[in-house]
PDB file of N, CA and C in Angstrom:
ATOM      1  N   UNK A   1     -30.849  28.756   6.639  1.00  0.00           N
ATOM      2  CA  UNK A   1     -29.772  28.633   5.676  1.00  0.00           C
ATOM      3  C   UNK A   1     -28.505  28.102   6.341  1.00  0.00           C
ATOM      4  N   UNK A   2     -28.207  28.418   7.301  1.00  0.00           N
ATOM      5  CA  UNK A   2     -27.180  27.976   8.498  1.00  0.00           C
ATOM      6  C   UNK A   2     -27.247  26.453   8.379  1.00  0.00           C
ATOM      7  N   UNK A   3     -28.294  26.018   8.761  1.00  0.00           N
ATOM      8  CA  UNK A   3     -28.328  24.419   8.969  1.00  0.00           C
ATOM      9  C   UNK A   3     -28.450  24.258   7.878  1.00  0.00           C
ATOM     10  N   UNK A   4     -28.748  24.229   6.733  1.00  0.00           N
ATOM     11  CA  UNK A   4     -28.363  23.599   5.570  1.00  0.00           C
ATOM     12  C   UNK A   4     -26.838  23.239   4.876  1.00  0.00           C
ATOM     13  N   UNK A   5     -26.048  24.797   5.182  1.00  0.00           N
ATOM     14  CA  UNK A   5     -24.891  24.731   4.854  1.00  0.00           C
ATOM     15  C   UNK A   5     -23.800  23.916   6.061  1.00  0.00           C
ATOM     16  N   UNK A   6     -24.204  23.835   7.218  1.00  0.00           N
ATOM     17  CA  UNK A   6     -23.439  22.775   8.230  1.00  0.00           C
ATOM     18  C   UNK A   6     -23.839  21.768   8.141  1.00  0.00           C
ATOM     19  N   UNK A   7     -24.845  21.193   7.480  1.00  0.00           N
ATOM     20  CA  UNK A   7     -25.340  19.557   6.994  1.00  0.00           C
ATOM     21  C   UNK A   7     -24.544  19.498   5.841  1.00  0.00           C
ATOM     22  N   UNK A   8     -24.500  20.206   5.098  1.00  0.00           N
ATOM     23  CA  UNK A   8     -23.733  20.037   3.421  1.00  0.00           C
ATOM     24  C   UNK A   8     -22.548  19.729   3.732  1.00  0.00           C
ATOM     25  N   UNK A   9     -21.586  20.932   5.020  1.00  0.00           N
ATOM     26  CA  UNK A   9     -20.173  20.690   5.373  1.00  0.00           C
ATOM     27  C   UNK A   9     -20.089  19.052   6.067  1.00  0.00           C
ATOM     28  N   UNK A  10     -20.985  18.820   6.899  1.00  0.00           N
ATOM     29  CA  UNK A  10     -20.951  17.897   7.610  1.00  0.00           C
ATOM     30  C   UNK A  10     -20.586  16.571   6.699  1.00  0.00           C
ATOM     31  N   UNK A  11     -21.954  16.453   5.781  1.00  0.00           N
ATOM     32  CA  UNK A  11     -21.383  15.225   4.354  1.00  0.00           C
ATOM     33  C   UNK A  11     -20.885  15.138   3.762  1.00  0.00           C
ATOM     34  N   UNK A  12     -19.426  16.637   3.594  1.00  0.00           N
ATOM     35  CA  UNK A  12     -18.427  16.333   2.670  1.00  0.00           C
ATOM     36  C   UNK A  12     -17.424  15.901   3.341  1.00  0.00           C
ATOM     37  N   UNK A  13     -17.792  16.336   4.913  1.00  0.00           N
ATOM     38  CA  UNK A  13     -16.355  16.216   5.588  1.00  0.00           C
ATOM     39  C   UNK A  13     -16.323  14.328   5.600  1.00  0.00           C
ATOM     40  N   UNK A  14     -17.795  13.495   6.137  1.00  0.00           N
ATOM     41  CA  UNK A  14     -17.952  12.186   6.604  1.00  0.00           C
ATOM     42  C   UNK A  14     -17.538  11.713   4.683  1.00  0.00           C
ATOM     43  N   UNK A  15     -17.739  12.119   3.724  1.00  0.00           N
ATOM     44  CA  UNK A  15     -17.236  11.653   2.722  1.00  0.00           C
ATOM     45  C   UNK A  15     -16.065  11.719   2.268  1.00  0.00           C
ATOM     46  N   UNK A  16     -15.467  12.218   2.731  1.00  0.00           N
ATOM     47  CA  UNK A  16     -14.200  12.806   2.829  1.00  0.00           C
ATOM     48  C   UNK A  16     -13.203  11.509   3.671  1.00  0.00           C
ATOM     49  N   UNK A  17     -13.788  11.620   4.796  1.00  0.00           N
ATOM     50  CA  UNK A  17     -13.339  11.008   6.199  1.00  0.00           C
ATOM     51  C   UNK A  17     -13.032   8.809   5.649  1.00  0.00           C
ATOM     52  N   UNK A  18     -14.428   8.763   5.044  1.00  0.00           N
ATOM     53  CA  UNK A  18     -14.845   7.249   5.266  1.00  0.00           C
ATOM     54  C   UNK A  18     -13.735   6.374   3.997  1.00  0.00           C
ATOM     55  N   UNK A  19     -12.586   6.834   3.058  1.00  0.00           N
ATOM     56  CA  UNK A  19     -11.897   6.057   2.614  1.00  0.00           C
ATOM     57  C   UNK A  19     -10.622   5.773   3.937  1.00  0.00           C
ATOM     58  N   UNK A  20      -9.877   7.315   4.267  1.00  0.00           N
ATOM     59  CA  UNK A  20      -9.081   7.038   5.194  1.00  0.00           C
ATOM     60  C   UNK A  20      -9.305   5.854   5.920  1.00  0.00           C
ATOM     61  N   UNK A  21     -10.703   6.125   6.494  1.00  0.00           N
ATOM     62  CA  UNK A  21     -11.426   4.773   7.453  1.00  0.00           C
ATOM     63  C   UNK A  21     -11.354   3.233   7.401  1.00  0.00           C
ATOM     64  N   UNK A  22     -10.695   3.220   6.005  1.00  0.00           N
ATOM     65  CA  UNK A  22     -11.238   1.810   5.672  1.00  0.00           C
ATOM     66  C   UNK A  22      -9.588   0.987   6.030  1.00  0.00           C
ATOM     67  N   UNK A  23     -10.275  -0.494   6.464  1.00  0.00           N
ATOM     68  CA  UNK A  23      -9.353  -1.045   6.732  1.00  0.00           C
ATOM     69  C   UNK A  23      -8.094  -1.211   5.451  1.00  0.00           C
ATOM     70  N   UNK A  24      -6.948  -1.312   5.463  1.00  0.00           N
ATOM     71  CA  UNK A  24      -6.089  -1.393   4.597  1.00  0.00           C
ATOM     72  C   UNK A  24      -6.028  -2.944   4.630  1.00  0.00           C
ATOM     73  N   UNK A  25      -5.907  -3.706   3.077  1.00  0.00           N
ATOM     74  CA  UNK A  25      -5.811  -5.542   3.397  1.00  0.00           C
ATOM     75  C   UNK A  25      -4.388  -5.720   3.591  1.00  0.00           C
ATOM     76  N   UNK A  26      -3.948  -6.430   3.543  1.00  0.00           N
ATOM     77  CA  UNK A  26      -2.859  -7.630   3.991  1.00  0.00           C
ATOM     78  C   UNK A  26      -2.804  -8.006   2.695  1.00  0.00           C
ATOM     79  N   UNK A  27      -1.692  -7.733   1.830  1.00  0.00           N
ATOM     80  CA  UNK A  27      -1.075  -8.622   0.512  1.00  0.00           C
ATOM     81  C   UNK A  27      -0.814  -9.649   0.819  1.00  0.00           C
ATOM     82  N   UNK A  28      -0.767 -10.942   0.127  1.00  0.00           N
ATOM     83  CA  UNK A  28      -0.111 -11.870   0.035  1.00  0.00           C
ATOM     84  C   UNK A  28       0.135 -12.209  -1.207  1.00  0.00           C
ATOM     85  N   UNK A  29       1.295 -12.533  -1.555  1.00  0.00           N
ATOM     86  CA  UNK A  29       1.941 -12.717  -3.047  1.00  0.00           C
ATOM     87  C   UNK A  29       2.563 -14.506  -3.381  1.00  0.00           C
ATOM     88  N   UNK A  30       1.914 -14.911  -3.843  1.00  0.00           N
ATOM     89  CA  UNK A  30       2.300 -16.437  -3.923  1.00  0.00           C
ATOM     90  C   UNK A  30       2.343 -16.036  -5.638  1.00  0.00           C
ATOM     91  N   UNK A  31       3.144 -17.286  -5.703  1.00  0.00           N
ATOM     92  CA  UNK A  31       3.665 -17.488  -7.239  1.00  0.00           C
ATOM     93  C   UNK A  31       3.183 -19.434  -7.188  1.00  0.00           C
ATOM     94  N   UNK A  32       2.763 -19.657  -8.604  1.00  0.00           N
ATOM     95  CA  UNK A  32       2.081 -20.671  -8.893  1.00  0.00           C
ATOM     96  C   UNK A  32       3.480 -21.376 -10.300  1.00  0.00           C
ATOM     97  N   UNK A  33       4.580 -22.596  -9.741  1.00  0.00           N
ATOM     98  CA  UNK A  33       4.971 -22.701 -10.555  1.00  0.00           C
ATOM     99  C   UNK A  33       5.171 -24.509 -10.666  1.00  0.00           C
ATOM    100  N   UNK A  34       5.423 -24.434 -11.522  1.00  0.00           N
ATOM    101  CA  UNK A  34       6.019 -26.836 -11.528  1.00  0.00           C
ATOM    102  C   UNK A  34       4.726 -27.062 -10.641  1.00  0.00           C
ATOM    103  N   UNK A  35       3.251 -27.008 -10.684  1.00  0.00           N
ATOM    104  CA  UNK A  35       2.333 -27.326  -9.764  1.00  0.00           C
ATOM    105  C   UNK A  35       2.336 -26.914  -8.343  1.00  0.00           C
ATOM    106  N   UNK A  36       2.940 -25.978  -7.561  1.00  0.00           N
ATOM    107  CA  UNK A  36       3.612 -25.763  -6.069  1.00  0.00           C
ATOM    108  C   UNK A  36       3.250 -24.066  -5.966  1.00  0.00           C
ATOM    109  N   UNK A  37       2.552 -24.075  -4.669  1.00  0.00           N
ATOM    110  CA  UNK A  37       2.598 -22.649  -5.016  1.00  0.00           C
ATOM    111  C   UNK A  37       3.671 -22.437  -3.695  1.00  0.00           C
ATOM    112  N   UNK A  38       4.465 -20.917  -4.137  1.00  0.00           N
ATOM    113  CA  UNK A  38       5.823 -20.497  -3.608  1.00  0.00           C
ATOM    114  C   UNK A  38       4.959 -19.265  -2.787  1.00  0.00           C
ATOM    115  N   UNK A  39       5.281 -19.278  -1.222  1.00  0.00           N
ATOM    116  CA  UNK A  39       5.801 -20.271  -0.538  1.00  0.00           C
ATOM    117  C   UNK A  39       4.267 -20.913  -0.305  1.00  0.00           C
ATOM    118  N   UNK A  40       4.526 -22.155   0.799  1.00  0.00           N
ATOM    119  CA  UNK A  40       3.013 -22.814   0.613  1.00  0.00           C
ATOM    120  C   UNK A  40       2.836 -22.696   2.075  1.00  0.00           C
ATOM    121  N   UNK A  41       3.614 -21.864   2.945  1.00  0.00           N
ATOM    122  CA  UNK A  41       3.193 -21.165   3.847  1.00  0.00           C
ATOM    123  C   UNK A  41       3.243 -19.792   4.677  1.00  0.00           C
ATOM    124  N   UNK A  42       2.130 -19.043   4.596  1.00  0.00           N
ATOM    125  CA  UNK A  42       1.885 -18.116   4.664  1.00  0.00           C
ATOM    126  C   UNK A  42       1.388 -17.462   5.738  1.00  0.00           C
ATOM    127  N   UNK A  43       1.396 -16.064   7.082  1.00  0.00           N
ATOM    128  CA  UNK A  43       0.648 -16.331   7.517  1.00  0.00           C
ATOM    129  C   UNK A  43       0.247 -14.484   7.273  1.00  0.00           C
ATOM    130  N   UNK A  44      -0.964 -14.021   8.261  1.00  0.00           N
ATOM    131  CA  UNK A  44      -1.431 -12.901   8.714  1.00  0.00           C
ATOM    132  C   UNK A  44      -2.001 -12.443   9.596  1.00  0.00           C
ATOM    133  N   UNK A  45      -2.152 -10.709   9.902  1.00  0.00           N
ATOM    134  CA  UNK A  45      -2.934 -10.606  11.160  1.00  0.00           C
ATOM    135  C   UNK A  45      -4.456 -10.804  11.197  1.00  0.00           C
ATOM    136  N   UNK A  46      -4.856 -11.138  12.365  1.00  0.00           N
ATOM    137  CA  UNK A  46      -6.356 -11.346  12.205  1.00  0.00           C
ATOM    138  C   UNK A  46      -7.005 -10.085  12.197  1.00  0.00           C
ATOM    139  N   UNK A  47      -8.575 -10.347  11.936  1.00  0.00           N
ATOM    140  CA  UNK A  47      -9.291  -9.347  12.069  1.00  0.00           C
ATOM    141  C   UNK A  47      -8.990  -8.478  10.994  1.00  0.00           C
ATOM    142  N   UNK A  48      -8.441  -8.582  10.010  1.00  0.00           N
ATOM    143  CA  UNK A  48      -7.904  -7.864   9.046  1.00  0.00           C
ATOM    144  C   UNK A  48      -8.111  -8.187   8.163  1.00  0.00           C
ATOM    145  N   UNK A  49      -8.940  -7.696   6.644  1.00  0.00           N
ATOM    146  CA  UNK A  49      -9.327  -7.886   5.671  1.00  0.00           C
ATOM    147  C   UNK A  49      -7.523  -8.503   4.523  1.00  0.00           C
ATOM    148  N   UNK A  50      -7.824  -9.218   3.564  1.00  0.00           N
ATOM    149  CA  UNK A  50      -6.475  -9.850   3.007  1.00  0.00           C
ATOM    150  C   UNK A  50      -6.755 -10.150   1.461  1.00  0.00           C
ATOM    151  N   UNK A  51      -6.083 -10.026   0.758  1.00  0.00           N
ATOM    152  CA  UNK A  51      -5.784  -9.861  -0.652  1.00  0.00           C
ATOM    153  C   UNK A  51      -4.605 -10.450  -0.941  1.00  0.00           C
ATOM    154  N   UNK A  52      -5.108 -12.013  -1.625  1.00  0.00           N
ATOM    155  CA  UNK A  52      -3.914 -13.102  -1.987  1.00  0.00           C
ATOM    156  C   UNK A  52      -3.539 -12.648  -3.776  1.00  0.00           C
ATOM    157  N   UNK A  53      -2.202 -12.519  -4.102  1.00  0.00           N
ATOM    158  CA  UNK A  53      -2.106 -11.800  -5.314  1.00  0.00           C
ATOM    159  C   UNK A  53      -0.892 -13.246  -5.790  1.00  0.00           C
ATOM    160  N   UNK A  54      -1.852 -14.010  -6.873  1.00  0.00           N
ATOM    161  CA  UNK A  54      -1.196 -14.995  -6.642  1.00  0.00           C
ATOM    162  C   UNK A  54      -0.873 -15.375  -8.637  1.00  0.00           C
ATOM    163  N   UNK A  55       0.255 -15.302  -8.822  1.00  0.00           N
ATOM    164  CA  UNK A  55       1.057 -15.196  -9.973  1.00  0.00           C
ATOM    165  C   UNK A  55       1.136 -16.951 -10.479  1.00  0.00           C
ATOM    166  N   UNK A  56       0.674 -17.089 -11.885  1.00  0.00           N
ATOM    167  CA  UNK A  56       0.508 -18.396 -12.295  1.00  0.00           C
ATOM    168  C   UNK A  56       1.670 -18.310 -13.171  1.00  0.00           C
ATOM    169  N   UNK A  57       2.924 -19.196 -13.124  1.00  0.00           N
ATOM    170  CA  UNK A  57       3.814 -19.256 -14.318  1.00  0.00           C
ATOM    171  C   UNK A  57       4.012 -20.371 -14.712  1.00  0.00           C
ATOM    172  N   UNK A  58       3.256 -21.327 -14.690  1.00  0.00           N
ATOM    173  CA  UNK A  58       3.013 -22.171 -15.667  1.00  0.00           C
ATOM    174  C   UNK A  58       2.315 -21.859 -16.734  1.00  0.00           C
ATOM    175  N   UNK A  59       2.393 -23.211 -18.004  1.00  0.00           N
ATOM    176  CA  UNK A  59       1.825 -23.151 -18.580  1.00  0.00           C
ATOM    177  C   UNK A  59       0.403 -23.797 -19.302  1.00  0.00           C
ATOM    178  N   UNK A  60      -0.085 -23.900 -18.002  1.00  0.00           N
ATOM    179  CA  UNK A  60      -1.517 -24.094 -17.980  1.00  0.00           C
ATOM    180  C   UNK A  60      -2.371 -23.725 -16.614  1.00  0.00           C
ATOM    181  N   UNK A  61      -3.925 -23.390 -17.081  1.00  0.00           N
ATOM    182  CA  UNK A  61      -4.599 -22.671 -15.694  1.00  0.00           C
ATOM    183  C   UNK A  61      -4.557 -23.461 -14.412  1.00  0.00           C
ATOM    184  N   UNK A  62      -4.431 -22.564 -13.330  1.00  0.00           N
ATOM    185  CA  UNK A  62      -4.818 -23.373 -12.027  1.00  0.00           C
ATOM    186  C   UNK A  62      -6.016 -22.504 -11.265  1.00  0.00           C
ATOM    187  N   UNK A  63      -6.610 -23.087  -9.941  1.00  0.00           N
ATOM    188  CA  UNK A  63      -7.458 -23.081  -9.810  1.00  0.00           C
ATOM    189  C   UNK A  63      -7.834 -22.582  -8.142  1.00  0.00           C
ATOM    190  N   UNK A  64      -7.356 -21.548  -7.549  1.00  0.00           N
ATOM    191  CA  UNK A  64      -6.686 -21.523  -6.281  1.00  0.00           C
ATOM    192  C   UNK A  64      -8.242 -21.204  -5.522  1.00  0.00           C
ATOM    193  N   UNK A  65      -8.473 -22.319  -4.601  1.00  0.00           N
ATOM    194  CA  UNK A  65      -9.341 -22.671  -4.098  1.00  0.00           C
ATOM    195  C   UNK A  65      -9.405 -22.877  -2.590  1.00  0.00           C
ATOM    196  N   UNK A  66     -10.088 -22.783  -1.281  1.00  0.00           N
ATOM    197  CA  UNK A  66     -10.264 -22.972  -0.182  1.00  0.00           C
ATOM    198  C   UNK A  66     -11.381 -22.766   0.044  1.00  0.00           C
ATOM    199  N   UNK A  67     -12.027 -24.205   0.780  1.00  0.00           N
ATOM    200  CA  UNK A  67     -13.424 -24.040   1.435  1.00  0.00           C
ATOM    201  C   UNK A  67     -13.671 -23.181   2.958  1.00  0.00           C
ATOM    202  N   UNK A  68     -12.409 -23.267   3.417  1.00  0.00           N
ATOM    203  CA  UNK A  68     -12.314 -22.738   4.811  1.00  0.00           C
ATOM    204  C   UNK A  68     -12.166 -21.162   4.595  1.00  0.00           C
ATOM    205  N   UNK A  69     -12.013 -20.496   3.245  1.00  0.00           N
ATOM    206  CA  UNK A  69     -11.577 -19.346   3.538  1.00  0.00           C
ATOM    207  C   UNK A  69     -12.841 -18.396   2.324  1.00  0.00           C
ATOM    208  N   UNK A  70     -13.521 -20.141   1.691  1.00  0.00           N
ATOM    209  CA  UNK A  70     -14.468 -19.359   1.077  1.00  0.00           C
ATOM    210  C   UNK A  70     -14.448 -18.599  -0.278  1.00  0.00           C
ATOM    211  N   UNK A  71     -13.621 -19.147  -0.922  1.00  0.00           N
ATOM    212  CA  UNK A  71     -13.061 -18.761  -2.203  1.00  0.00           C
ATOM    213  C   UNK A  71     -12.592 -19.294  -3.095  1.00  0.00           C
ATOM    214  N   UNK A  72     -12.881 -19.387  -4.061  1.00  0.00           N
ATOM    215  CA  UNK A  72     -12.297 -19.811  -5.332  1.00  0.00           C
ATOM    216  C   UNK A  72     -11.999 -19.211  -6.749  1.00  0.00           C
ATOM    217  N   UNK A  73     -10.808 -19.123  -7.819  1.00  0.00           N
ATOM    218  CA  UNK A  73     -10.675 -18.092  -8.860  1.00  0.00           C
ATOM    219  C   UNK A  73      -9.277 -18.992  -9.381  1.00  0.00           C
ATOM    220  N   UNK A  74     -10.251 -18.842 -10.723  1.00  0.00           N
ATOM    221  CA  UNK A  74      -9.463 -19.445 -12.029  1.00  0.00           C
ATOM    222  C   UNK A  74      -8.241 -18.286 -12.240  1.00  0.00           C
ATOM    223  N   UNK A  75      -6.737 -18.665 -12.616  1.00  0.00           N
ATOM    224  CA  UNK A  75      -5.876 -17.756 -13.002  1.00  0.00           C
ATOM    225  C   UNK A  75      -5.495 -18.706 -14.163  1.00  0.00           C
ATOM    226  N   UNK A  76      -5.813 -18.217 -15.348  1.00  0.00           N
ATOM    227  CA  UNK A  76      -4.827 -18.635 -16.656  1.00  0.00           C
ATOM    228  C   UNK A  76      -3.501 -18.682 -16.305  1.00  0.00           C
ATOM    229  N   UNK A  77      -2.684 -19.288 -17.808  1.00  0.00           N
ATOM    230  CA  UNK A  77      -1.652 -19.335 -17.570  1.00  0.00           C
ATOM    231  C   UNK A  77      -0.835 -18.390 -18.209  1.00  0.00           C
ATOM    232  N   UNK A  78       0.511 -17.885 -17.010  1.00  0.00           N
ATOM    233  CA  UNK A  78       1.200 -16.512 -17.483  1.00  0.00           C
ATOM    234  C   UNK A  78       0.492 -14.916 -17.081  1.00  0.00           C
ATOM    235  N   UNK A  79      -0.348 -15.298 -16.049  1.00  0.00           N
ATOM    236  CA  UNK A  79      -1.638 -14.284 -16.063  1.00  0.00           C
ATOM    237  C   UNK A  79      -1.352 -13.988 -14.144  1.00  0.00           C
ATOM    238  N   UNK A  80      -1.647 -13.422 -13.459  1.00  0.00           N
ATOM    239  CA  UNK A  80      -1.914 -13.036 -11.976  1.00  0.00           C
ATOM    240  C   UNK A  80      -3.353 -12.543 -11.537  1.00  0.00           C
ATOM    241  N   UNK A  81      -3.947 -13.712 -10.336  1.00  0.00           N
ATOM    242  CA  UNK A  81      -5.416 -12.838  -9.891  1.00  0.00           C
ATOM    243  C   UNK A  81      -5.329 -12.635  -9.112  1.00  0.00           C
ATOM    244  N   UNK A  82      -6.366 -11.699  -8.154  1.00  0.00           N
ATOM    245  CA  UNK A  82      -6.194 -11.378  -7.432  1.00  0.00           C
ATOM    246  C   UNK A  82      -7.395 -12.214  -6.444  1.00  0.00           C
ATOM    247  N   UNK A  83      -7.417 -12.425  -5.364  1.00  0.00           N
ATOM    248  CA  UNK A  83      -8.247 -13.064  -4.572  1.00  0.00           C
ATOM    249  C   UNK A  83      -8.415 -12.350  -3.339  1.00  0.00           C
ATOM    250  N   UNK A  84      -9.667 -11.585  -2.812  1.00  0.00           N
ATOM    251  CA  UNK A  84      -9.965 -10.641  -1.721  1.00  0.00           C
ATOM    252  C   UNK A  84     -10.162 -11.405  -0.903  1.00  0.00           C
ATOM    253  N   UNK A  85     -10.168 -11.435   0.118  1.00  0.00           N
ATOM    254  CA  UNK A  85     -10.796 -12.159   1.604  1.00  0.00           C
ATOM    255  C   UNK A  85     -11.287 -11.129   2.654  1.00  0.00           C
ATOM    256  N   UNK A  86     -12.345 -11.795   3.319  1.00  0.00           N
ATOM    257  CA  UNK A  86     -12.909 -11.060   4.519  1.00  0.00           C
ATOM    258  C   UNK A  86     -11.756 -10.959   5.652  1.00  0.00           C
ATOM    259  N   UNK A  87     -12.549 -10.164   6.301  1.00  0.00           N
ATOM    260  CA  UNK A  87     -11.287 -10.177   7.582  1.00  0.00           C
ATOM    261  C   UNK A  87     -11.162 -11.262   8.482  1.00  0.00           C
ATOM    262  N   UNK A  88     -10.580 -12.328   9.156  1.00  0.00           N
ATOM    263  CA  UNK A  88     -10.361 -13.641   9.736  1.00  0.00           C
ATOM    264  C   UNK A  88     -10.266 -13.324  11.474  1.00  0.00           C
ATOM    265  N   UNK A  89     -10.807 -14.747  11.831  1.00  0.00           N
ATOM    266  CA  UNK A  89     -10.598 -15.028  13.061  1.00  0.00           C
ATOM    267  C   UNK A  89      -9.096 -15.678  13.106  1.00  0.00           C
ATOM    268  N   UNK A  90      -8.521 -16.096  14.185  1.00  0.00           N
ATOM    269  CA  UNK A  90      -7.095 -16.867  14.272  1.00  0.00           C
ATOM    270  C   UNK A  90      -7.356 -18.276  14.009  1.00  0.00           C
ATOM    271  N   UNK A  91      -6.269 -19.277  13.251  1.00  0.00           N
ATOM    272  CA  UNK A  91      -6.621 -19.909  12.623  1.00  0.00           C
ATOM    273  C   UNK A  91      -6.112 -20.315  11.664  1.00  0.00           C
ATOM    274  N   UNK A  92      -6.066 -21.950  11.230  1.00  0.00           N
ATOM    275  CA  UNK A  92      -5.534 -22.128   9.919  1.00  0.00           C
ATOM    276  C   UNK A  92      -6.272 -22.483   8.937  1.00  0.00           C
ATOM    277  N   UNK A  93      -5.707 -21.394   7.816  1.00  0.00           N
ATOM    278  CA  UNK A  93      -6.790 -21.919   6.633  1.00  0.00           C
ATOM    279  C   UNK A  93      -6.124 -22.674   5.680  1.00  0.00           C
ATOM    280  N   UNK A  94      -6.437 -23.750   4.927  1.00  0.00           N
ATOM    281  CA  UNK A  94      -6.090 -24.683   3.816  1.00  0.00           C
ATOM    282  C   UNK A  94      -6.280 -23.827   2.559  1.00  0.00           C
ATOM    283  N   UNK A  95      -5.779 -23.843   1.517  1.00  0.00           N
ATOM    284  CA  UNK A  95      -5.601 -23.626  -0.171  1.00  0.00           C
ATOM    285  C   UNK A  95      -5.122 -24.488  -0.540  1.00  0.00           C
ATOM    286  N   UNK A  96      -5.525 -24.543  -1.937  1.00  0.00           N
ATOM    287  CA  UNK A  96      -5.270 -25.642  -2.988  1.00  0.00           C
ATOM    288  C   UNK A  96      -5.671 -25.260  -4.573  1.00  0.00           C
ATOM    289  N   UNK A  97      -5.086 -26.317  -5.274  1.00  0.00           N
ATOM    290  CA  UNK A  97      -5.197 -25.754  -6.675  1.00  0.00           C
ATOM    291  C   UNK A  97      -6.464 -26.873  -6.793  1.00  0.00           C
ATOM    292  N   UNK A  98      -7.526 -26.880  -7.420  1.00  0.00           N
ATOM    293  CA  UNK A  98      -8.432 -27.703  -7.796  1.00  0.00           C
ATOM    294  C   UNK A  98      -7.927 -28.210  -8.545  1.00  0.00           C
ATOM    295  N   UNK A  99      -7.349 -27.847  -9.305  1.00  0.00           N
ATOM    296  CA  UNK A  99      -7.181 -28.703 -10.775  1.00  0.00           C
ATOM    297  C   UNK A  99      -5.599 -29.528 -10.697  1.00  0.00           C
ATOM    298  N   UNK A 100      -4.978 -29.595  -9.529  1.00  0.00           N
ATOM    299  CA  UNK A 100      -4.053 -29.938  -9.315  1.00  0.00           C
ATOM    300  C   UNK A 100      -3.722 -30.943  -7.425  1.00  0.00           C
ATOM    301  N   UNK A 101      -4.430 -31.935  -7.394  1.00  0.00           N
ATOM    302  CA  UNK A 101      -4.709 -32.604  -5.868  1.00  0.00           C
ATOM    303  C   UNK A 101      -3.185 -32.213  -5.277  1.00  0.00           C
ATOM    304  N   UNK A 102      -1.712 -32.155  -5.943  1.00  0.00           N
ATOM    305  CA  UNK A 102      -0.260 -31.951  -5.007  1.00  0.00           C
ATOM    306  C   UNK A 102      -0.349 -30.547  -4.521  1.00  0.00           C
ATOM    307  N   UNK A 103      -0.631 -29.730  -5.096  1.00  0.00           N
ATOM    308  CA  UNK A 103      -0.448 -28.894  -5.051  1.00  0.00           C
ATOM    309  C   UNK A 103      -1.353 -27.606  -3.727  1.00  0.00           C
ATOM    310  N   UNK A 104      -1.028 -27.263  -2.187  1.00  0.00           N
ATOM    311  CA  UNK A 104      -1.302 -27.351  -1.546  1.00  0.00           C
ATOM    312  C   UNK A 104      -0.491 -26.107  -0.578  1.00  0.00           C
ATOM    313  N   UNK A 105      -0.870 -25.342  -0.291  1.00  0.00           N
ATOM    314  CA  UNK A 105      -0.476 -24.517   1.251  1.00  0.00           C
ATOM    315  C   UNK A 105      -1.586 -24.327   2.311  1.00  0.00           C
ATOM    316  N   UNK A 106      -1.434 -23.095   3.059  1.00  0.00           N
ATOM    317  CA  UNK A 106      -2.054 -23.003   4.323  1.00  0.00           C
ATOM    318  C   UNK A 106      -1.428 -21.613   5.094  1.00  0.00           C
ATOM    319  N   UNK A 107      -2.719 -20.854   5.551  1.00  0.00           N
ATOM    320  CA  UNK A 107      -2.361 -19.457   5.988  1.00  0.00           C
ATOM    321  C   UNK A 107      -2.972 -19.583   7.014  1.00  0.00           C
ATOM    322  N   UNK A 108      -1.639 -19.226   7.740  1.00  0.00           N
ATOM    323  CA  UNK A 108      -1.803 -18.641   9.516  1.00  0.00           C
ATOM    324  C   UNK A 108      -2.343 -17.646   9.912  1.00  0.00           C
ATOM    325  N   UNK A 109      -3.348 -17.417  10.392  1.00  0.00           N
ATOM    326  CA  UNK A 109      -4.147 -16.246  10.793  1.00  0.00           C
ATOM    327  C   UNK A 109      -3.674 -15.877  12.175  1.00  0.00           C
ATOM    328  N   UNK A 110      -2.745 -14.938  12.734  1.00  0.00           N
ATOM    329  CA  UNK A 110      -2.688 -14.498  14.202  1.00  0.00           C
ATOM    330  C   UNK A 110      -3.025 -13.273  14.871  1.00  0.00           C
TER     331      UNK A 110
END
């Protein structure tokens, strides 16, 4: 009965334990306006998971896209998405609006 109840403690404590654990991302907040996203350069730490939170105020959808970073997500217009990323090596990554060729930044990974 002993070892049952110190296995039970054991998996509440590791369930307990494994959110603390988790890496916290890296916000990034870009605003999508006149075709330009604000600012169009950005950077972060590496090795660190990242979450681009990127606000469309125009009034029509854009399309925030990068092959280097592996992602792509439609944001209507007047609307904010959110875009997760894995954690990065150092490095620059390109973004862009698909639906818009001017429109263009780039995040510093250090």
């Amino acid at each position: 009965m002993k070892r049952l109840t110190l296995a039970a403690l054991c998996a509440i404590a590791t369930l307990q334990a494994a959110p603390s654990q988790a890496q916290q991302a890296t916000e990034i907040r870009l605003t999508y306006s006149n075709g330009q996203f604000q600012p169009s350069q950005v950077s972060a730490p590496a090795d660190k998971p990242l979450s681009f939170r990127v606000k469309n105020l125009d009034s029509k959808a854009m399309e925030f896209e990068s092959t280097s970073l592996r992602v792509e997500k439609v944001v209507a217009a007047g609307t904010e998405g959110v875009i997760n990323v894995r954690a990065l090596k150092p490095g620059r990554y390109e973004f862009y609006d698909d639906f818009n060729d001017k429109a263009r930044g780039a995040l510093t990974v250090q």
